[in-house]
Protein backbone atom coordinates (compact mmCIF):
# COMPACT_ATOMS: atom_id res chain seq x y z
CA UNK A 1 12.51 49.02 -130.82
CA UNK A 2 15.96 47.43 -131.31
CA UNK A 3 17.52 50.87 -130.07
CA UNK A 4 15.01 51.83 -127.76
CA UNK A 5 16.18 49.36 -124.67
CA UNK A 6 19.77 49.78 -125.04
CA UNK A 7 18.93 53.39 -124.63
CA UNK A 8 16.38 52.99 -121.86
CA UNK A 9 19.65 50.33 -119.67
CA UNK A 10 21.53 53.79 -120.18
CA UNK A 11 19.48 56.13 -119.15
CA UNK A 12 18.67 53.74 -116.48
CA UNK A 13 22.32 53.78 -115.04
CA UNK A 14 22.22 57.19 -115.19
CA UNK A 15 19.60 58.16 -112.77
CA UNK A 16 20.69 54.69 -110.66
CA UNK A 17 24.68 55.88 -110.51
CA UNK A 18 24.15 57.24 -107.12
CA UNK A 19 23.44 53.40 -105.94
CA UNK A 20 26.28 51.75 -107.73
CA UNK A 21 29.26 53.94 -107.35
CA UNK A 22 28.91 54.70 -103.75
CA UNK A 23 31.81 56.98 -101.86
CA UNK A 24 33.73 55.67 -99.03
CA UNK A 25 32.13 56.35 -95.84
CA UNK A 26 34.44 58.23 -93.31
CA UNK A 27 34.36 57.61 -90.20
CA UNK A 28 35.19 60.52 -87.46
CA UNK A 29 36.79 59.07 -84.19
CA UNK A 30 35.51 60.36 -80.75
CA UNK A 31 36.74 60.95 -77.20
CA UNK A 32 35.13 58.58 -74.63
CA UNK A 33 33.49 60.84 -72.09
CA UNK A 34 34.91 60.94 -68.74
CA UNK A 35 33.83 61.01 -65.55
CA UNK A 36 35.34 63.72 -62.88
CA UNK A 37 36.08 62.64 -59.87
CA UNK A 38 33.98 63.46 -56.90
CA UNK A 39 35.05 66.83 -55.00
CA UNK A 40 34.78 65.83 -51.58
CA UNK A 41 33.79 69.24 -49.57
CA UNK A 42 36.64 69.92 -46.44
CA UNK A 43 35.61 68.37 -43.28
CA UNK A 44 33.89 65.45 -44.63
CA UNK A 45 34.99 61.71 -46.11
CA UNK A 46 34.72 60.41 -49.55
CA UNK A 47 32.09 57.41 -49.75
CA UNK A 48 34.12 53.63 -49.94
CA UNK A 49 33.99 52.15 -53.99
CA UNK A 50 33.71 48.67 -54.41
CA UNK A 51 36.66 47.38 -55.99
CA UNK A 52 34.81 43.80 -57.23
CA UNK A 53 34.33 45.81 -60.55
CA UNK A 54 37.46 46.86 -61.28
CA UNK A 55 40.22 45.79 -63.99
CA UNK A 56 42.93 43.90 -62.51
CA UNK A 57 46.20 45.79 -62.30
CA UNK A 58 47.85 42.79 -64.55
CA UNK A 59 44.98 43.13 -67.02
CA UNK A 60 45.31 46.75 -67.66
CA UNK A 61 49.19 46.28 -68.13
CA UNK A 62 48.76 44.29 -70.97
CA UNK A 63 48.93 40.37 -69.44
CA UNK A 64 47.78 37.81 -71.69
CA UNK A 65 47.30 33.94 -71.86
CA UNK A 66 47.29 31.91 -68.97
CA UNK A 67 48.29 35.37 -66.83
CA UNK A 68 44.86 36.17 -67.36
CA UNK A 69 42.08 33.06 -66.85
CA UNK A 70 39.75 33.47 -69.85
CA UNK A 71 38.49 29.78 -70.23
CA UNK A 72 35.84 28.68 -67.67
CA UNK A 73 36.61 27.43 -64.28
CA UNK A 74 36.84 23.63 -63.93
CA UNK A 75 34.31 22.02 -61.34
CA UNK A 76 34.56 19.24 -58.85
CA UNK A 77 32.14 16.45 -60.70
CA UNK A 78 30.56 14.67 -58.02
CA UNK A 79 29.17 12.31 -60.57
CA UNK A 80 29.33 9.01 -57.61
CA UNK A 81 25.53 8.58 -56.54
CA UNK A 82 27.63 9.10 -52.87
CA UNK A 83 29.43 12.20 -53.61
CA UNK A 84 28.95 15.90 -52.97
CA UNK A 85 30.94 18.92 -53.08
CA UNK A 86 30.58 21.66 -50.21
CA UNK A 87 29.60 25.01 -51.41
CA UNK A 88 32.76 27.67 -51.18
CA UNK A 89 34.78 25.03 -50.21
CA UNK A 90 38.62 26.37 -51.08
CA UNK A 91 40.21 22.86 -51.39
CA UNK A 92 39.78 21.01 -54.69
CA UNK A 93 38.41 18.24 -52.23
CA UNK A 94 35.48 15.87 -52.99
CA UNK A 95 33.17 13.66 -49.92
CA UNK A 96 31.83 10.37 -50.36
CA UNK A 97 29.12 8.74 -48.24
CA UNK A 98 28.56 5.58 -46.93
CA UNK A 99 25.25 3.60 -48.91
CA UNK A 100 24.84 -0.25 -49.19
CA UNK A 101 27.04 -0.38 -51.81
CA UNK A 102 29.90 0.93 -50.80
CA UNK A 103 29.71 -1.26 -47.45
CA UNK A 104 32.37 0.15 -45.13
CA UNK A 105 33.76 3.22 -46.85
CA UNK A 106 36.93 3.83 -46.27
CA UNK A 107 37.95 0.61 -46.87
CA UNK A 108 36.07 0.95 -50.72
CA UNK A 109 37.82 4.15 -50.92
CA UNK A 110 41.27 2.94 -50.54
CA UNK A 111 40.56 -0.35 -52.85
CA UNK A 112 39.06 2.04 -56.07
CA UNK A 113 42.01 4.74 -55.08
CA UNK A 114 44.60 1.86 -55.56
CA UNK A 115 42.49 0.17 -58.25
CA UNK A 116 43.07 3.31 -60.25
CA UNK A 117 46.69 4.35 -60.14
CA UNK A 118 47.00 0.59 -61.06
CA UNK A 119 45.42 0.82 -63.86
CA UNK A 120 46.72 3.94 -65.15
CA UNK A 121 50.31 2.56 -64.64
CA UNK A 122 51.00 5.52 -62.17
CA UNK A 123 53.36 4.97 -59.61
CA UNK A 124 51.66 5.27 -55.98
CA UNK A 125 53.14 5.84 -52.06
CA UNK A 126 51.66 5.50 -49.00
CA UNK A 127 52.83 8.00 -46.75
CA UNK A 128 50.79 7.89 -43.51
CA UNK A 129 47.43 6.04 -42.97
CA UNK A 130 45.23 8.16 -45.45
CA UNK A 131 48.10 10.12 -47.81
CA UNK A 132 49.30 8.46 -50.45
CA UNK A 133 51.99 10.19 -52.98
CA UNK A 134 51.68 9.81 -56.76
CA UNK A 135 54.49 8.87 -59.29
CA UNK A 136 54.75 11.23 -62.63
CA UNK A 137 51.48 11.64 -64.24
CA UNK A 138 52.12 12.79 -67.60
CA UNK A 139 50.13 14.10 -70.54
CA UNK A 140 51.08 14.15 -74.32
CA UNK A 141 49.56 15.90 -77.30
CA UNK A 142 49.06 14.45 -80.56
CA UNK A 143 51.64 15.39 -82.99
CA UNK A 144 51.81 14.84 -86.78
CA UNK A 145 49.90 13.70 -88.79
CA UNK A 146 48.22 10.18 -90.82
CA UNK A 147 51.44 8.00 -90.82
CA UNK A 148 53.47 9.94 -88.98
CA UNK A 149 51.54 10.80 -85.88
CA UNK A 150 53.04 10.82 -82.66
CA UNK A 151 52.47 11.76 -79.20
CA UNK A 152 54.84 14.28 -77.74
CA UNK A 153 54.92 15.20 -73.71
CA UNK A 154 53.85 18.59 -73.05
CA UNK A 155 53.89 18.21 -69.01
CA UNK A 156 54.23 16.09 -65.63
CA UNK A 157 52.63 16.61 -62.54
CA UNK A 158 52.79 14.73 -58.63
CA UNK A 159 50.18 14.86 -56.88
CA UNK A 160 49.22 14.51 -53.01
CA UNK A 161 45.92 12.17 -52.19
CA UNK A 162 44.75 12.79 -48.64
CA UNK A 163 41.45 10.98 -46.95
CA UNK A 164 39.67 13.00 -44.57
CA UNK A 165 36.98 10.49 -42.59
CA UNK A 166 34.86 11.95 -39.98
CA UNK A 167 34.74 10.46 -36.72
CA UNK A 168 30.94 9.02 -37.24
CA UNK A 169 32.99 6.89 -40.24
CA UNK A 170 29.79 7.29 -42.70
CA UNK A 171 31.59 9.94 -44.42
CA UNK A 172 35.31 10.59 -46.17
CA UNK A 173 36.76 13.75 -47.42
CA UNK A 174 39.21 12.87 -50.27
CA UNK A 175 41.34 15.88 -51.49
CA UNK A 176 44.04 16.22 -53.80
CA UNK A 177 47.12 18.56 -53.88
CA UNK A 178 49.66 19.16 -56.93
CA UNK A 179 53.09 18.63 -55.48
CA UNK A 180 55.39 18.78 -58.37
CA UNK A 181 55.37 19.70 -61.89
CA UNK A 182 57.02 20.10 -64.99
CA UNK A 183 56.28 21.52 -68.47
CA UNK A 184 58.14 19.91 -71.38
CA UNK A 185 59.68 23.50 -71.74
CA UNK A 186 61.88 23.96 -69.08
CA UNK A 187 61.98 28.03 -68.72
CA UNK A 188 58.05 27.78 -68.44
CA UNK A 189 56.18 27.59 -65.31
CA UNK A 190 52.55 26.84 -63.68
CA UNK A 191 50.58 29.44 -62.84
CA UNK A 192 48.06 29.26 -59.98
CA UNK A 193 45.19 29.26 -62.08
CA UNK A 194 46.78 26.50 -64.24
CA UNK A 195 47.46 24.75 -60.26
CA UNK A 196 44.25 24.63 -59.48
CA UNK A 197 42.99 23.31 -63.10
CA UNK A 198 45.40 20.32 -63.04
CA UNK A 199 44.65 19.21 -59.27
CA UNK A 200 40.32 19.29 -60.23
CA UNK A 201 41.19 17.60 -63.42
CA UNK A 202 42.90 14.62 -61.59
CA UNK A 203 40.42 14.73 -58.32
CA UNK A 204 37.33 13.93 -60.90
CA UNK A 205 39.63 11.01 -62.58
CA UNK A 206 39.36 9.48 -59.67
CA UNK A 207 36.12 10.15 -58.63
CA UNK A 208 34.70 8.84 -61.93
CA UNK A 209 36.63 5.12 -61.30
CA UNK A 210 34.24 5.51 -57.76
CA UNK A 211 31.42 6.17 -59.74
CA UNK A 212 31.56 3.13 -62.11
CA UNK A 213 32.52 0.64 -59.24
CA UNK A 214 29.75 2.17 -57.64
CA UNK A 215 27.37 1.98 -60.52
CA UNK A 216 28.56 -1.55 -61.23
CA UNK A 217 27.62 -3.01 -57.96
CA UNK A 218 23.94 -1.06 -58.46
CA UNK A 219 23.57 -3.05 -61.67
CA UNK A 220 25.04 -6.70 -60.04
CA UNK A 221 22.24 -5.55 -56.98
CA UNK A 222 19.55 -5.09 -59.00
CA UNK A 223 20.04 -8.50 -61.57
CA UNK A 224 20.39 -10.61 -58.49
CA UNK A 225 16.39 -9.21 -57.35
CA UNK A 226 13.87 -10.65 -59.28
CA UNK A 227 11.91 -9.03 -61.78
CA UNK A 228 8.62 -9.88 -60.40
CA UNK A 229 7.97 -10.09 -56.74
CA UNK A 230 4.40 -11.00 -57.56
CA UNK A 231 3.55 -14.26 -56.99
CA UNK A 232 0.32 -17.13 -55.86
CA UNK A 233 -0.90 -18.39 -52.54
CA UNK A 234 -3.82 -18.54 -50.50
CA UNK A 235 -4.81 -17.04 -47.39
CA UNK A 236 -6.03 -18.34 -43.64
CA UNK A 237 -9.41 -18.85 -45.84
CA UNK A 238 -8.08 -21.12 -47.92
CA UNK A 239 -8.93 -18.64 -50.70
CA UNK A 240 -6.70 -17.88 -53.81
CA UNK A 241 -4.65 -14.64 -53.35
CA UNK A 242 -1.59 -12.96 -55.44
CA UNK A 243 1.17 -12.15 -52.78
CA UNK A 244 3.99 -9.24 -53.05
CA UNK A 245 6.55 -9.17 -50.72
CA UNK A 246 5.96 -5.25 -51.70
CA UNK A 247 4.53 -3.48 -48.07
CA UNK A 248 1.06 -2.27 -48.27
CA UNK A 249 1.57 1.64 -49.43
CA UNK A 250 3.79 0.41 -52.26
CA UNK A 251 1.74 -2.09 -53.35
CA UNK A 252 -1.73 0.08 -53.63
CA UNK A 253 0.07 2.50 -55.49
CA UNK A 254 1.97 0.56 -57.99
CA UNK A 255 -1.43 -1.61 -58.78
CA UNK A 256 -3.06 1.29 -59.63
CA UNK A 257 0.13 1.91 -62.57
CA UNK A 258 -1.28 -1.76 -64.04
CA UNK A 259 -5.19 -0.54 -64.11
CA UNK A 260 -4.63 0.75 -68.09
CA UNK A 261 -2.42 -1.86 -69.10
CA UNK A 262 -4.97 -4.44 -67.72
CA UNK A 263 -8.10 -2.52 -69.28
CA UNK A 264 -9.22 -1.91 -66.07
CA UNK A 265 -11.08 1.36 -64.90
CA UNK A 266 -11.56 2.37 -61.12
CA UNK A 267 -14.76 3.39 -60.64
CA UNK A 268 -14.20 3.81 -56.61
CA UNK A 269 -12.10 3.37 -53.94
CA UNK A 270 -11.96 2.63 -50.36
CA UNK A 271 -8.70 4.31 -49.29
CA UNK A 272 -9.46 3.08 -45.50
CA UNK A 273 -9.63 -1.00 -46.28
CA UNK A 274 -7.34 -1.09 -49.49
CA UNK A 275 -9.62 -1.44 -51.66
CA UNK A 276 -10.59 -0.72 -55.86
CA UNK A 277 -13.72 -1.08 -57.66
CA UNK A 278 -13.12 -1.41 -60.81
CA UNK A 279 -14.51 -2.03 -64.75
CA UNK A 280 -13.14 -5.03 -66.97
CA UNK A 281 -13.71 -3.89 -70.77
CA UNK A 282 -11.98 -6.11 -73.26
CA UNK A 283 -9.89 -4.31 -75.38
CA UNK A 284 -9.66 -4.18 -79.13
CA UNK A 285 -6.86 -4.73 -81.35
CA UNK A 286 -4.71 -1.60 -81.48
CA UNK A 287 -4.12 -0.19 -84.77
CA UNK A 288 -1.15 1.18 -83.87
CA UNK A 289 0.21 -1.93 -82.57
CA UNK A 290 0.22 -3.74 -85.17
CA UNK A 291 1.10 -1.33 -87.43
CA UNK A 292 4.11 -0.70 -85.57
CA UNK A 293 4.47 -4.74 -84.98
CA UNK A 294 4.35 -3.68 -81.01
CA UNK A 295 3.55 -7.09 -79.15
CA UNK A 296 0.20 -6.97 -77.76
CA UNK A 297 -0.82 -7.75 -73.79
CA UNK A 298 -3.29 -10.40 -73.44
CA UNK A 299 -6.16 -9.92 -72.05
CA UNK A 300 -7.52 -10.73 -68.48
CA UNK A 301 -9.34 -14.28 -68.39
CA UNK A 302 -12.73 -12.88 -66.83
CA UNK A 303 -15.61 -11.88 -68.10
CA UNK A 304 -16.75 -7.95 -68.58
CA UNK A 305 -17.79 -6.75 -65.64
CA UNK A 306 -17.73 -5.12 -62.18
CA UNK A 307 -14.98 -6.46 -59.60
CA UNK A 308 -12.94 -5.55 -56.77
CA UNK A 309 -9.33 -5.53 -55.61
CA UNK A 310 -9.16 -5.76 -51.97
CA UNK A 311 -5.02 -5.87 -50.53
CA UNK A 312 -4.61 -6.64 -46.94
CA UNK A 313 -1.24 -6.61 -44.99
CA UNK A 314 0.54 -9.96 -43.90
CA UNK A 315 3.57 -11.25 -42.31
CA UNK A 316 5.24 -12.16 -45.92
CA UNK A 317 4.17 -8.31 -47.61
CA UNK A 318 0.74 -7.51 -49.33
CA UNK A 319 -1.99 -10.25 -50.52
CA UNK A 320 -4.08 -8.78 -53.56
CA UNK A 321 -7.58 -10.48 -53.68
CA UNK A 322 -9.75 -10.58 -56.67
CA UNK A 323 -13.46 -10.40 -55.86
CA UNK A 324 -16.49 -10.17 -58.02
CA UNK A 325 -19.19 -7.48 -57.59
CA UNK A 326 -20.86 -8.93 -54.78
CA UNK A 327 -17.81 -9.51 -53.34
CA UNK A 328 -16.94 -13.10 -53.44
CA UNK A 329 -13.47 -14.52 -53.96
CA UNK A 330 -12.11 -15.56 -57.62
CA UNK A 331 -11.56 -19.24 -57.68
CA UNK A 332 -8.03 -20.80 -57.72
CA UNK A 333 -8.22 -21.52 -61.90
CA UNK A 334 -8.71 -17.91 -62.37
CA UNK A 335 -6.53 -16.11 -60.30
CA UNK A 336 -3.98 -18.56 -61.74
CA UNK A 337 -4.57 -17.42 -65.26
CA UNK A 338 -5.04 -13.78 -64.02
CA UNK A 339 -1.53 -14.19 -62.82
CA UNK A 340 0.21 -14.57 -65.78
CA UNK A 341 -1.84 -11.52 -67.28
CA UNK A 342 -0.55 -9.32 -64.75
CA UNK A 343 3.22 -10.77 -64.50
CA UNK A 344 3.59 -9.68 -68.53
CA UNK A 345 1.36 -6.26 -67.83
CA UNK A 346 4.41 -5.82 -64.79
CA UNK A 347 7.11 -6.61 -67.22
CA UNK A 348 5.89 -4.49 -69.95
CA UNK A 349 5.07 -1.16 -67.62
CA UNK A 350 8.27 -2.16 -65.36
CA UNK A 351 6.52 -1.24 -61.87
CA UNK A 352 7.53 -2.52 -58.64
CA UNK A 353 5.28 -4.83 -58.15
């Protein structure tokens, strides 16, 4: 047996050697086929090509690198809530609207356009009422390395910042124009493709310092409103009401978002007077809750039942009225502890409300 399987391996290999000592494949090179031109008969005209498909002269010479644009195009980034970029536009030009943050617009415009070369340390000129001229921007490339790192200039660029308002003054053009530049190599030069890259590059620089002004005054807008607009009062019936300053459509729709939170469950509606009929279930302890430590919502101070929500329209917004099933106001001790159950239930589901 000891002899056996050494002989077996062998014989093995032998009838296997076609798998392990393989011969070079050869490969046989062919001709491409080509296409004849057409033959146009005497008397009559060839058909026009279109010549969007074809290989650019340059290309099929050989050009290279930045000759030949192989890196995507850069876009205009209207990222500003107010911006917008016209479709086929040639200029490397951005427009801003007017909104009620940006108050009058040219005006916040020229602040934020000065407010940036400022902070960037870039030297700026006013040359007419809406062109200003900017110093040397440069840019540098990290050199080095750990202790010895460095930043080495690889290029400066001018550029040319014109406003463009239109006559209705709710909307400004801002484009930007490279003027001047300079690679840290002397004997090398920008190409137009390269032109084009540097002046979108530095257009959505500035639109991005727009954008966070802009979204800074949205947040110092919205921290001045209150949270809730919800509050108590009674109406010309001396009855106990909760009041949004909310108008009526709002207000029926973004009740309806507090329904589940509230364990409430329309049963009907009257779309016509404003008002739900709806189902108070108390709700259990949720298992994932407290599993998850989630804080729980408490729970509406009323009994289980039928009731209805009836909203009416008045001079300060919407008045929400809590009725039982036959259609009697809530007194003033409930509605006052229903309030405070549906101020968290608005804080937790973050409706308008």
């Amino acid at each position: 047996m000891q002899y056996w399987i050494p002989g077996t391996v062998f014989a093995t290999l032998l009838l296997s050697g076609c798998s392990l000592w393989t011969a070079p494949e050869t490969t046989k090179a062919q001709a491409a086929p080509t296409v004849k031109e057409l033959a146009v008969p005497a008397g009559l005209k060839a058909p026009k090509t279109p010549a969007q498909y074809d290989i650019p002269a340059r290309v099929a010479g050989g050009a290279r690198g930045e000759a030949v644009e192989l890196r995507a195009p850069m876009q205009v980034l209207a990222v500003a809530t107010n911006a917008r970029v016209e479709e086929d536009d040639k200029e490397v030009r951005v427009f801003f609207e007017r909104t009620e943050f940006t108050g009058d617009l040219l005006p916040f415009l020229t602040s934020n356009i000065n407010d940036f070369f400022t902070e960037q340390q870039i030297e700026l000129t006013k040359t007419s009422d809406n062109s200003w001229q900017s110093g040397w921007v440069s840019e540098y490339e990290e050199t080095g390395w750990w202790w010895w790192k460095g930043q080495s200039l690889t290029q400066q660029s001018r550029f040319k910042v014109d406003f463009e308002p239109r006559p209705h003054g709710r909307t400004v053009g801002v484009k930007v124009q490279l003027t001047e530049h300079k690679y840290a190599d002397s004997a090398e030069r920008i190409t137009p493709i390269a032109q084009r890259r540097e002046e979108v590059h530095f257009l959505n620089r500035l639109i991005d310092k727009v954008a966070t002004v802009e979204l800074a005054r949205i947040q110092e807008a919205k921290a001045r409103q209150p949270d809730v607009l919800l509050t108590r009062a009674t109406n010309d019936k001396n009855e106990a009401v909760l009041l949004t300053s909310q108008p009526l459509e709002v207000a029926w729709a973004q009740l309806e978002l507090l329904f589940e939170h509230l364990s409430l469950e329309v049963t009907d509606l009257n779309r016509t007077d404003y008002v739900y009929y709806v189902t108070f279930t108390k709700p259990e302890a949720g298992f994932w809750s407290a599993l998850w430590g989630e804080e729980e919502l408490p729970v509406l101070p009323i009994a289980e039942g039928e009731y209805q929500l009836a909203l009416s329209k008045t001079d300060k917004g919407t008045a929400i009225k809590w009725r039982d099933k036959e259609g009697n106001a809530l007194d003033q001790a409930t509605i006052d502890a229903i309030y405070e159950v549906v101020v968290a239930a608005i804080r937790k589901s973050k409706v308008e409300l």
